[in-house]
C-alpha atoms as a PDB file:
ATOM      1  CA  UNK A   1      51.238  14.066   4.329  1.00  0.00           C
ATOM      2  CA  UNK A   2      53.215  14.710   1.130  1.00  0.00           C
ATOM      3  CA  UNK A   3      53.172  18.068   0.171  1.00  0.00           C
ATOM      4  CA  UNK A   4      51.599  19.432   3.583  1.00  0.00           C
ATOM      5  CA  UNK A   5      54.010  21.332   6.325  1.00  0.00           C
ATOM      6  CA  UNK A   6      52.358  21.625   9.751  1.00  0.00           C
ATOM      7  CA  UNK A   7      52.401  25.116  10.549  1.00  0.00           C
ATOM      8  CA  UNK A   8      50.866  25.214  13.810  1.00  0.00           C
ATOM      9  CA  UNK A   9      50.796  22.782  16.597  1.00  0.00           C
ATOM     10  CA  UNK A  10      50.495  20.355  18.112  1.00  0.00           C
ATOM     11  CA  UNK A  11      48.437  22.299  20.689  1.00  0.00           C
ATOM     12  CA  UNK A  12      47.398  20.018  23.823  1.00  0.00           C
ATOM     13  CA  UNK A  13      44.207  20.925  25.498  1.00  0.00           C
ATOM     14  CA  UNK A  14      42.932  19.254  28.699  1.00  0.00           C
ATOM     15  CA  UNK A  15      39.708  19.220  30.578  1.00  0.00           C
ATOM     16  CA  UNK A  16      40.576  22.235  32.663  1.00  0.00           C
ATOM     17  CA  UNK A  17      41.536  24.134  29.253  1.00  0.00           C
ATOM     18  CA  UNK A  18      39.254  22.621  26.470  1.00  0.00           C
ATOM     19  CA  UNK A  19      37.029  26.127  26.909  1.00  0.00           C
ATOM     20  CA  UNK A  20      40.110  27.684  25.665  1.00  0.00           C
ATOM     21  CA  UNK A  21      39.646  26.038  21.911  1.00  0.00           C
ATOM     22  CA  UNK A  22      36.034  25.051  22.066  1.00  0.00           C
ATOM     23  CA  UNK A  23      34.619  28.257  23.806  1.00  0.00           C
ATOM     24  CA  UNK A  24      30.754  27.145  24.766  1.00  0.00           C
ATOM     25  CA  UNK A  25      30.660  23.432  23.788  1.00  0.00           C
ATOM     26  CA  UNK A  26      33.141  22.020  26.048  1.00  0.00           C
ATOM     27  CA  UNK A  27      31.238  21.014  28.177  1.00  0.00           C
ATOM     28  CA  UNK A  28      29.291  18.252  25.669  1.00  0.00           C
ATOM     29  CA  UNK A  29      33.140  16.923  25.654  1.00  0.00           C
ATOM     30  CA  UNK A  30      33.300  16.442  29.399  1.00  0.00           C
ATOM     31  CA  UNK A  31      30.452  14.843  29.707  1.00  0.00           C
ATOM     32  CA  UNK A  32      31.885  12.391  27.737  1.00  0.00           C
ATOM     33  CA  UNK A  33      34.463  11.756  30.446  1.00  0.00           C
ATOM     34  CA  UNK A  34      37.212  13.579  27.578  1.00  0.00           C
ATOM     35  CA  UNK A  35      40.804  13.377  28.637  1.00  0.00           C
ATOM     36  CA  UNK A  36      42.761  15.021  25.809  1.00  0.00           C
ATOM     37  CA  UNK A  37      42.808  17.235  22.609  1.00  0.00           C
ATOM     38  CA  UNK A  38      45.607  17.217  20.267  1.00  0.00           C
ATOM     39  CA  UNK A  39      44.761  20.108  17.671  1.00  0.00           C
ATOM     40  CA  UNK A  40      47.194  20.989  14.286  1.00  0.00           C
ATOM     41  CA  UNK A  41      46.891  22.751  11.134  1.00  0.00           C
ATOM     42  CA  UNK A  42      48.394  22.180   7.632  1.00  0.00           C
ATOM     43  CA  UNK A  43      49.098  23.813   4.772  1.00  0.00           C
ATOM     44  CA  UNK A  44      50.243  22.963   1.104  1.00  0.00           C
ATOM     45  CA  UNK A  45      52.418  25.035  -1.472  1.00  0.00           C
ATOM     46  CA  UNK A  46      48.792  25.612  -2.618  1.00  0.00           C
ATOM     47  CA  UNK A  47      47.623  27.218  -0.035  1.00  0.00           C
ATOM     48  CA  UNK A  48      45.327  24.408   1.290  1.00  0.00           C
ATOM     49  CA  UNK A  49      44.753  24.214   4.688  1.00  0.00           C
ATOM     50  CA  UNK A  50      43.927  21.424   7.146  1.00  0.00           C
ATOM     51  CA  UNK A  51      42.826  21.638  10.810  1.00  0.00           C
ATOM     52  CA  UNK A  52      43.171  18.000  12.726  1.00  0.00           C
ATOM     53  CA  UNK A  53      41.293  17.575  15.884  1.00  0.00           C
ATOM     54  CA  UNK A  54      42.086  14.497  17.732  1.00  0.00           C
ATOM     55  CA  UNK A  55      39.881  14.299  20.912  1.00  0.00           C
ATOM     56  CA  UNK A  56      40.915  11.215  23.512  1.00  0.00           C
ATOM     57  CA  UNK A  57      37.934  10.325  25.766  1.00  0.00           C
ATOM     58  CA  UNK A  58      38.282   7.733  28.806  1.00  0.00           C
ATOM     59  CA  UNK A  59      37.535   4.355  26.386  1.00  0.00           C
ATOM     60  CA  UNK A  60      35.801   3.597  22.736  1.00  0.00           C
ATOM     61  CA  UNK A  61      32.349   3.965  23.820  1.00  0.00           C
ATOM     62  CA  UNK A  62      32.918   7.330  25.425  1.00  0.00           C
ATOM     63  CA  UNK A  63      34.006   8.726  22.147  1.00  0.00           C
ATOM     64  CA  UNK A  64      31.380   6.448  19.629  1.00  0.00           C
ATOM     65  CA  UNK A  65      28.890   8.432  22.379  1.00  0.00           C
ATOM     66  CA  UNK A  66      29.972  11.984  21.551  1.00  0.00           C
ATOM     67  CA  UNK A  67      30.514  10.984  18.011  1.00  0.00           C
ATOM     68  CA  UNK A  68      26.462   9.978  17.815  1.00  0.00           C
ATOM     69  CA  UNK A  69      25.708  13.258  19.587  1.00  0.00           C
ATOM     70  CA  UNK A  70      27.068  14.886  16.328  1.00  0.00           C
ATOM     71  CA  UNK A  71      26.517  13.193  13.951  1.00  0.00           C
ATOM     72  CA  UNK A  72      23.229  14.107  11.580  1.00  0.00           C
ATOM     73  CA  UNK A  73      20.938  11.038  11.134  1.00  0.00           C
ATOM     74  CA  UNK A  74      20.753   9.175   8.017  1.00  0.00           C
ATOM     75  CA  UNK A  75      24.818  10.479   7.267  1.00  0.00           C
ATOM     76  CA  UNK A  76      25.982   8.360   4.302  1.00  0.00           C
ATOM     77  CA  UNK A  77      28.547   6.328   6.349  1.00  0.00           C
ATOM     78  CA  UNK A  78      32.301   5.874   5.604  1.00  0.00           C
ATOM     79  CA  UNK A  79      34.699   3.221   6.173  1.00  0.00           C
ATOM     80  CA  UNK A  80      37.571   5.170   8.634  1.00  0.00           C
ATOM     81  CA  UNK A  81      38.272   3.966  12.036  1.00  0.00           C
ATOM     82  CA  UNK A  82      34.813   2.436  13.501  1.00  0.00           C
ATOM     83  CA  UNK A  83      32.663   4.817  11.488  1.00  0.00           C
ATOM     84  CA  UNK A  84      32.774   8.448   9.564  1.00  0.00           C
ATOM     85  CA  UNK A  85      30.996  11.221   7.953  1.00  0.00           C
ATOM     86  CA  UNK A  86      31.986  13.866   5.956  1.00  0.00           C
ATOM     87  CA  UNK A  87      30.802  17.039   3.783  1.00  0.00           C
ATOM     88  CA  UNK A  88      32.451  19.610   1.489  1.00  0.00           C
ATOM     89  CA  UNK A  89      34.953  21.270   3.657  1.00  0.00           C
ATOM     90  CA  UNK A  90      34.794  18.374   7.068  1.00  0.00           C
ATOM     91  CA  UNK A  91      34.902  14.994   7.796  1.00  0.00           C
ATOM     92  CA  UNK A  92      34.514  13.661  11.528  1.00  0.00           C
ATOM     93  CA  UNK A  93      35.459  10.432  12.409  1.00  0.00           C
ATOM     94  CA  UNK A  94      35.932   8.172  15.271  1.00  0.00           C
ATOM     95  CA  UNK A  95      38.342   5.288  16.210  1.00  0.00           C
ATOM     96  CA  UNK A  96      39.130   3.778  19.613  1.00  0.00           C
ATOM     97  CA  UNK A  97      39.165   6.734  22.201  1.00  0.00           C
ATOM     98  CA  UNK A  98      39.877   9.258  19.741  1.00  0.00           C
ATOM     99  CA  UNK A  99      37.021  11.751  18.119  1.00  0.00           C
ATOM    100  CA  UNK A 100      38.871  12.966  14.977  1.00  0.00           C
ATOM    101  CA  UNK A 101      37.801  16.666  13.350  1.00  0.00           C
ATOM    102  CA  UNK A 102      38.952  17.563  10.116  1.00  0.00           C
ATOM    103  CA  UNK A 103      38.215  20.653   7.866  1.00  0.00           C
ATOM    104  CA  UNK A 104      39.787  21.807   4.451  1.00  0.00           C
ATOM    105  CA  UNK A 105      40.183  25.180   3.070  1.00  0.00           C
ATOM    106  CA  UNK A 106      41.512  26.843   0.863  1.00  0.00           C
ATOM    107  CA  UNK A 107      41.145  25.989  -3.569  1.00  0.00           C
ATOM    108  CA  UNK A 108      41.676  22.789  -4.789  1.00  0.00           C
ATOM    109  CA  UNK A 109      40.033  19.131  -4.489  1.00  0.00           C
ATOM    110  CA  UNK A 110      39.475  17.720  -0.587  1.00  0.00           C
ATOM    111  CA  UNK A 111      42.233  15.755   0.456  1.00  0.00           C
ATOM    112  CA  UNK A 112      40.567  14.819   4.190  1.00  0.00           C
ATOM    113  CA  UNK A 113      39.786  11.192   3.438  1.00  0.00           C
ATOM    114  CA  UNK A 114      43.656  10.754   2.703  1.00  0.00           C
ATOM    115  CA  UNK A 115      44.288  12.845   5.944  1.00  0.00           C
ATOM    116  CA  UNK A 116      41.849  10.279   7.522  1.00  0.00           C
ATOM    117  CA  UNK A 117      43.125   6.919   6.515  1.00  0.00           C
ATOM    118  CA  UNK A 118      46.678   8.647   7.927  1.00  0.00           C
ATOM    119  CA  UNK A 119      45.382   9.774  11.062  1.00  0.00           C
ATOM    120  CA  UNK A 120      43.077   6.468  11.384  1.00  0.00           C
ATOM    121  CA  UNK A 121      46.126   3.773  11.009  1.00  0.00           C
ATOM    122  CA  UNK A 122      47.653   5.263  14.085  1.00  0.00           C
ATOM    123  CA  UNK A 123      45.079   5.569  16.658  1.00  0.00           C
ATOM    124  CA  UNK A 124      45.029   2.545  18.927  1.00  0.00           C
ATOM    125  CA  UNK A 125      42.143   0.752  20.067  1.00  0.00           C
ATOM    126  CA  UNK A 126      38.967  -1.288  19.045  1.00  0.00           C
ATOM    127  CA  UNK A 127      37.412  -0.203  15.702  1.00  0.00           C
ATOM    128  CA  UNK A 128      34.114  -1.896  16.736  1.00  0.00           C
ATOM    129  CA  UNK A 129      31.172   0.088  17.028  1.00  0.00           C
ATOM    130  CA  UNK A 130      29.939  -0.325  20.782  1.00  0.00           C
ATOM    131  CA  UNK A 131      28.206  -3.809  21.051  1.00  0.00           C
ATOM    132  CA  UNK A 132      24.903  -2.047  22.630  1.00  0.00           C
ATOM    133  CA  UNK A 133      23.776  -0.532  19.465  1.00  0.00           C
ATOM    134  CA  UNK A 134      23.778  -4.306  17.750  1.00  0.00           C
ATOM    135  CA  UNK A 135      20.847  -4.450  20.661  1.00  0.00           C
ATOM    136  CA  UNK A 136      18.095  -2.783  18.663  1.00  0.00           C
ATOM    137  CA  UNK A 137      15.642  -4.066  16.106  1.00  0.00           C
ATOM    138  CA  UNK A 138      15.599  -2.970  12.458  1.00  0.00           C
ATOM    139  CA  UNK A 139      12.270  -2.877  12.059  1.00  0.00           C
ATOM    140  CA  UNK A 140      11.182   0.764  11.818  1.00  0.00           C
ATOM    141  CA  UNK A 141      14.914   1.775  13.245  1.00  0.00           C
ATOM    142  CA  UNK A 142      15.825   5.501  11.277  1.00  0.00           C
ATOM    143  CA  UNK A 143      18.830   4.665   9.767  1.00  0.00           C
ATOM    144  CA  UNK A 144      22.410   5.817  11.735  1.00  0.00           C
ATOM    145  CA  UNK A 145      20.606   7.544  14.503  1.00  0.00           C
ATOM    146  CA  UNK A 146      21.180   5.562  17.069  1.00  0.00           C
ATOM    147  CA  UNK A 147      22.949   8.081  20.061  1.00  0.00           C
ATOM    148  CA  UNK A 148      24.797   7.054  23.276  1.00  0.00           C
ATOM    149  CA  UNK A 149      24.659   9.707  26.249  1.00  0.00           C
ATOM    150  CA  UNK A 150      26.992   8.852  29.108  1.00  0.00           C
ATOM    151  CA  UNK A 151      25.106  11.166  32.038  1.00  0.00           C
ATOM    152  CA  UNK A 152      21.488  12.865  32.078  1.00  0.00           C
ATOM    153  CA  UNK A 153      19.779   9.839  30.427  1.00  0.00           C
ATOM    154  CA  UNK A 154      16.468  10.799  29.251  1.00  0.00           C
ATOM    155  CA  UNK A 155      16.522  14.147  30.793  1.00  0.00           C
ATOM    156  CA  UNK A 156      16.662  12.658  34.217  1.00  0.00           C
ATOM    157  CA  UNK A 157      20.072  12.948  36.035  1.00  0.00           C
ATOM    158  CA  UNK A 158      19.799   9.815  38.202  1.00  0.00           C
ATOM    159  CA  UNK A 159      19.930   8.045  34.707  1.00  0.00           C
ATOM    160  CA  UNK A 160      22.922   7.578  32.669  1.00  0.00           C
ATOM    161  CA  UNK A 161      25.267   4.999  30.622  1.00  0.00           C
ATOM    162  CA  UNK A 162      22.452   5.228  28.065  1.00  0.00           C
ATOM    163  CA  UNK A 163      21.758   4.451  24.236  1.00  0.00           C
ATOM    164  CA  UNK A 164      18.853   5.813  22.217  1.00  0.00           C
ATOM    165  CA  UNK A 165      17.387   4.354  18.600  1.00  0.00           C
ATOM    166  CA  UNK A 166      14.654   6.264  17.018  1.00  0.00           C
ATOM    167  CA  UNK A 167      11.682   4.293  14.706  1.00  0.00           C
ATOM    168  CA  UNK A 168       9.020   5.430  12.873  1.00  0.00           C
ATOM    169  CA  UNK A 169       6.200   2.709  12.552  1.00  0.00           C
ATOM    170  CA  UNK A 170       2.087   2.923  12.019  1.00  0.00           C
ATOM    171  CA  UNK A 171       2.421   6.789  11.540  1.00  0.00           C
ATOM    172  CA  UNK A 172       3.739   6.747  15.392  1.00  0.00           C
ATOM    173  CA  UNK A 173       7.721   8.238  15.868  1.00  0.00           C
ATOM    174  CA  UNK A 174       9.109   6.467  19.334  1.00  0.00           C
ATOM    175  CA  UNK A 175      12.755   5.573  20.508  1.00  0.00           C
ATOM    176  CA  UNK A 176      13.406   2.690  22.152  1.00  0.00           C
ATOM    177  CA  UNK A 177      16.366   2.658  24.549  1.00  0.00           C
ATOM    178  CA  UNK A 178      18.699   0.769  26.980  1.00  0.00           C
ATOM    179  CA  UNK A 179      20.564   1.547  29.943  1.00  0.00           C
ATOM    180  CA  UNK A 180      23.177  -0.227  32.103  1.00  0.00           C
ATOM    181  CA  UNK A 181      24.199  -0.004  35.680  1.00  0.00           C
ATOM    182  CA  UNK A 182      27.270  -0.153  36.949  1.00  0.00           C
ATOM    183  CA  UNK A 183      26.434  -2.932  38.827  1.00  0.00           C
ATOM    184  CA  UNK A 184      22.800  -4.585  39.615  1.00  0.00           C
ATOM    185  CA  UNK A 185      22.293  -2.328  42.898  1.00  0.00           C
ATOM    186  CA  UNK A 186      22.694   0.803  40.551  1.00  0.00           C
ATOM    187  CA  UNK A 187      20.597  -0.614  37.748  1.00  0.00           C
ATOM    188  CA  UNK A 188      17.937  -0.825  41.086  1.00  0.00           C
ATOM    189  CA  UNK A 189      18.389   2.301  42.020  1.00  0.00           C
ATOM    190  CA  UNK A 190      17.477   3.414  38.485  1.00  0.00           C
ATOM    191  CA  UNK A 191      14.831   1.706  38.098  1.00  0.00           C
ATOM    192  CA  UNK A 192      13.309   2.455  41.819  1.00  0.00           C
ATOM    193  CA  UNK A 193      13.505   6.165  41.166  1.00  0.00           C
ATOM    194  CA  UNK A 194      11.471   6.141  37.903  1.00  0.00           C
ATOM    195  CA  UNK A 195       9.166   4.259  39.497  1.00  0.00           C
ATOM    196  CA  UNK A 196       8.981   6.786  42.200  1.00  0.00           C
ATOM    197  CA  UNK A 197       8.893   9.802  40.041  1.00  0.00           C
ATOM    198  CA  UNK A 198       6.029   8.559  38.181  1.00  0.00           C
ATOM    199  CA  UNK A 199       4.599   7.618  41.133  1.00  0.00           C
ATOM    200  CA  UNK A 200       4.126   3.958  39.958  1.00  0.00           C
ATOM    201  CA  UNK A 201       2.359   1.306  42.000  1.00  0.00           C
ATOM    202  CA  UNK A 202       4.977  -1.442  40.488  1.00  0.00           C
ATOM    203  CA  UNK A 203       6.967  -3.079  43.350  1.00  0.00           C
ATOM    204  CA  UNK A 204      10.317  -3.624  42.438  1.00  0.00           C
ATOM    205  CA  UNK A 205      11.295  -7.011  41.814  1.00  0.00           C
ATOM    206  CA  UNK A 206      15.036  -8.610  40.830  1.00  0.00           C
ATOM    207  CA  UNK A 207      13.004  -8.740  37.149  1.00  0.00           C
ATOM    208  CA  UNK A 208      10.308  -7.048  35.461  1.00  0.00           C
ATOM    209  CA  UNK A 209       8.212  -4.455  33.484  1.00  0.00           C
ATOM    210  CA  UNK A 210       5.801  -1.457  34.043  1.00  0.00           C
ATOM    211  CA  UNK A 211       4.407   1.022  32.349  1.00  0.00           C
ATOM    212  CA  UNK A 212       4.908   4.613  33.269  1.00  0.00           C
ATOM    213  CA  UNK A 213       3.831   8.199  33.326  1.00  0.00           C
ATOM    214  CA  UNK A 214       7.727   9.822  32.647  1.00  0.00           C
ATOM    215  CA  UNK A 215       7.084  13.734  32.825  1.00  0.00           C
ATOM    216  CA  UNK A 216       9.890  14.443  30.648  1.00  0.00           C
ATOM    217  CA  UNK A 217       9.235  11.806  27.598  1.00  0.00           C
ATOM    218  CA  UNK A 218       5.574  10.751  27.859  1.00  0.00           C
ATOM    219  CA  UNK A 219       4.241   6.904  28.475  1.00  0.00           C
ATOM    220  CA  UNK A 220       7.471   4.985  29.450  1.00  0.00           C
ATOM    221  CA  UNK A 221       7.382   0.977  28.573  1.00  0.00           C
ATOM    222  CA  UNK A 222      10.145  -0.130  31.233  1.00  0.00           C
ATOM    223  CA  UNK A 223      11.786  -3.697  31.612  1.00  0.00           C
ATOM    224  CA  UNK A 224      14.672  -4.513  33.613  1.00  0.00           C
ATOM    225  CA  UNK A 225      17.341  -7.465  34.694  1.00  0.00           C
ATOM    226  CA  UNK A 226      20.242  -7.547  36.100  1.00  0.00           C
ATOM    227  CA  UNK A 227      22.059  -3.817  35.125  1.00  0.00           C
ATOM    228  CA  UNK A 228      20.314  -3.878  32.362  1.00  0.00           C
ATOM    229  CA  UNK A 229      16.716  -1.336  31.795  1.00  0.00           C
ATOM    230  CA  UNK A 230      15.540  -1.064  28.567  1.00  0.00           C
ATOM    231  CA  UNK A 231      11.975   0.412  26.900  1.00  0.00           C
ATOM    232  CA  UNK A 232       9.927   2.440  25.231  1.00  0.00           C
ATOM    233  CA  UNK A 233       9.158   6.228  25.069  1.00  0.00           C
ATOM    234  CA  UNK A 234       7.000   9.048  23.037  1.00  0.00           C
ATOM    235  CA  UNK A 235       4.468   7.733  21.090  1.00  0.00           C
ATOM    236  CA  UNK A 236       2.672   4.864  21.430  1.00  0.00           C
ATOM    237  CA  UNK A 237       1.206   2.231  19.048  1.00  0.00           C
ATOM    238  CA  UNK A 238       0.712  -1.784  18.681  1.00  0.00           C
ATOM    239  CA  UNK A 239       3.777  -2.771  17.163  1.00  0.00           C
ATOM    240  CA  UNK A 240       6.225  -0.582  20.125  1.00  0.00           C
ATOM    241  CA  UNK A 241       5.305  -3.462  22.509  1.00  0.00           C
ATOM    242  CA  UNK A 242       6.933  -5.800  20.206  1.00  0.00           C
ATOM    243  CA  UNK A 243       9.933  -3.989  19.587  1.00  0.00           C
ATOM    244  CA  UNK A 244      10.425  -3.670  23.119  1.00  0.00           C
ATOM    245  CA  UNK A 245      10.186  -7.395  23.888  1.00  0.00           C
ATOM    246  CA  UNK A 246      12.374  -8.162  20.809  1.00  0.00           C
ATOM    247  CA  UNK A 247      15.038  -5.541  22.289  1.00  0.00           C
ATOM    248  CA  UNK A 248      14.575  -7.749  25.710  1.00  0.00           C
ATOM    249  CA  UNK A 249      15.215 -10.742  24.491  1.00  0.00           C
ATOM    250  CA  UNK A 250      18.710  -9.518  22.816  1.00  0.00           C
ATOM    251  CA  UNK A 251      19.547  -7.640  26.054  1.00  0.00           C
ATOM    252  CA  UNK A 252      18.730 -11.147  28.276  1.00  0.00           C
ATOM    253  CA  UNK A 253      20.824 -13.302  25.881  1.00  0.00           C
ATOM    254  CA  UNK A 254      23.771 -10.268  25.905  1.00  0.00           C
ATOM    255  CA  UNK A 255      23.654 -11.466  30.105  1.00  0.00           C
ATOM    256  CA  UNK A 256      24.577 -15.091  29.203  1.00  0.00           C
END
């Protein structure tokens, strides 16, 4: 950047390291199957001074995922790599693999969007948000909350490769989500051990839908096919059933 010197860095951090920078919320990063950080600093004639994060996880989704985990819903969103957000003194980003950090400080106007659109023409990779989020309804959906978690699904740790949208309809707050197996044997196993842990009567069949008692998130509208599950949990009310068969129906034709 003209007018910046890098004073400090590049500093590589890997997953055996990452405490070393990131003392207490590494481990959010790992879950996220991360693989690298790259961290700098900056600093103008000015004084100004600009910190550059650039976290590589193991493929696009795994770092939209983390991304969403940070992100604060309803985030005005802007136009860098896949997606950003950004305040006074930050802007986060991500693009491809890479979770980008930025913060400013020091007097003067920010210069992190220019940073950004720097930093964001280099980084290889899709700038596609992950196609599972195009999934959900609109109806009701609270605007830029959707999150991706890659392990613990839903609080239960037989449950991962998940995505979450929350909605607010007929006074009622819900989320509906989706899930995906590796394969259809682990989208059974899945789906046979919520079934068992509510202690459901459903059989399970290739296809199908039950409604469950989850102890962790309340009544549980569950559908599956194929390694795909997909529902309904928290609140209930008369339009959630809808949403979830509308969600179906765009997971089913996402198989074709």
């Amino acid at each position: 950047m003209e007018g910046f010197k890098l004073t400090d860095g590049p500093t590589r951090y890997t997953p055996q390291t990452l405490f070393e920078y990131i003392d207490g919320g590494a481990d959010s990063f790992l879950a996220f199957d991360f693989e690298e950080l790259s961290a700098a600093t900056y600093e103008s004639a000015q004084k100004v001074s600009i910190t550059a994060d650039l976290y590589r996880h193991r493929d696009a989704t795994r770092a939209f995922g983390i991304y969403s985990q940070e992100r604060p819903a309803g985030t005005t969103a802007l136009p860098v790599g896949t997606e950003g957000h950004a305040g006074s003194d930050y802007l986060l980003f991500v693009s491809g693999a890479y979770y980008v950090k930025l913060s400013q400080a020091g007097p003067g106007p920010s210069v992190l969007r220019a940073f950004a659109d720097k930093i964001a023409a280099r980084l290889p990779g899709p700038k596609e948000a992950p196609p599972v989020l195009k999934l959900f309804p609109d109806k009701g959906k609270r605007a830029r909350a959707e999150k991706l978690t890659a392990k613990d699904f839903l609080g239960h740790a037989f449950l991962h490769d998940g995505a979450t949208a929350p909605y607010e309809l007929d006074g009622a707050h819900f989320r509906l989500f989706v899930a995906q197996g590796k394969d259809e044997a682990d989208a059974r196993e899945m789906v046979t051990r919520l079934l068992a842990l509510a202690k459901a009567t459903t059989a399970f069949k290739p296809e199908g839908s039950a409604t469950i008692k989850d102890p962790l998130n309340g009544e549980m509208l569950l559908q599956w096919k194929g390694r795909w599950l997909w529902g309904a949990v928290d609140e209930g009310c008369k339009l959630r059933q809808a949403l979830v068969e509308e969600l179906g129906r765009s997971v089913v034709k996402s198989l074709k």
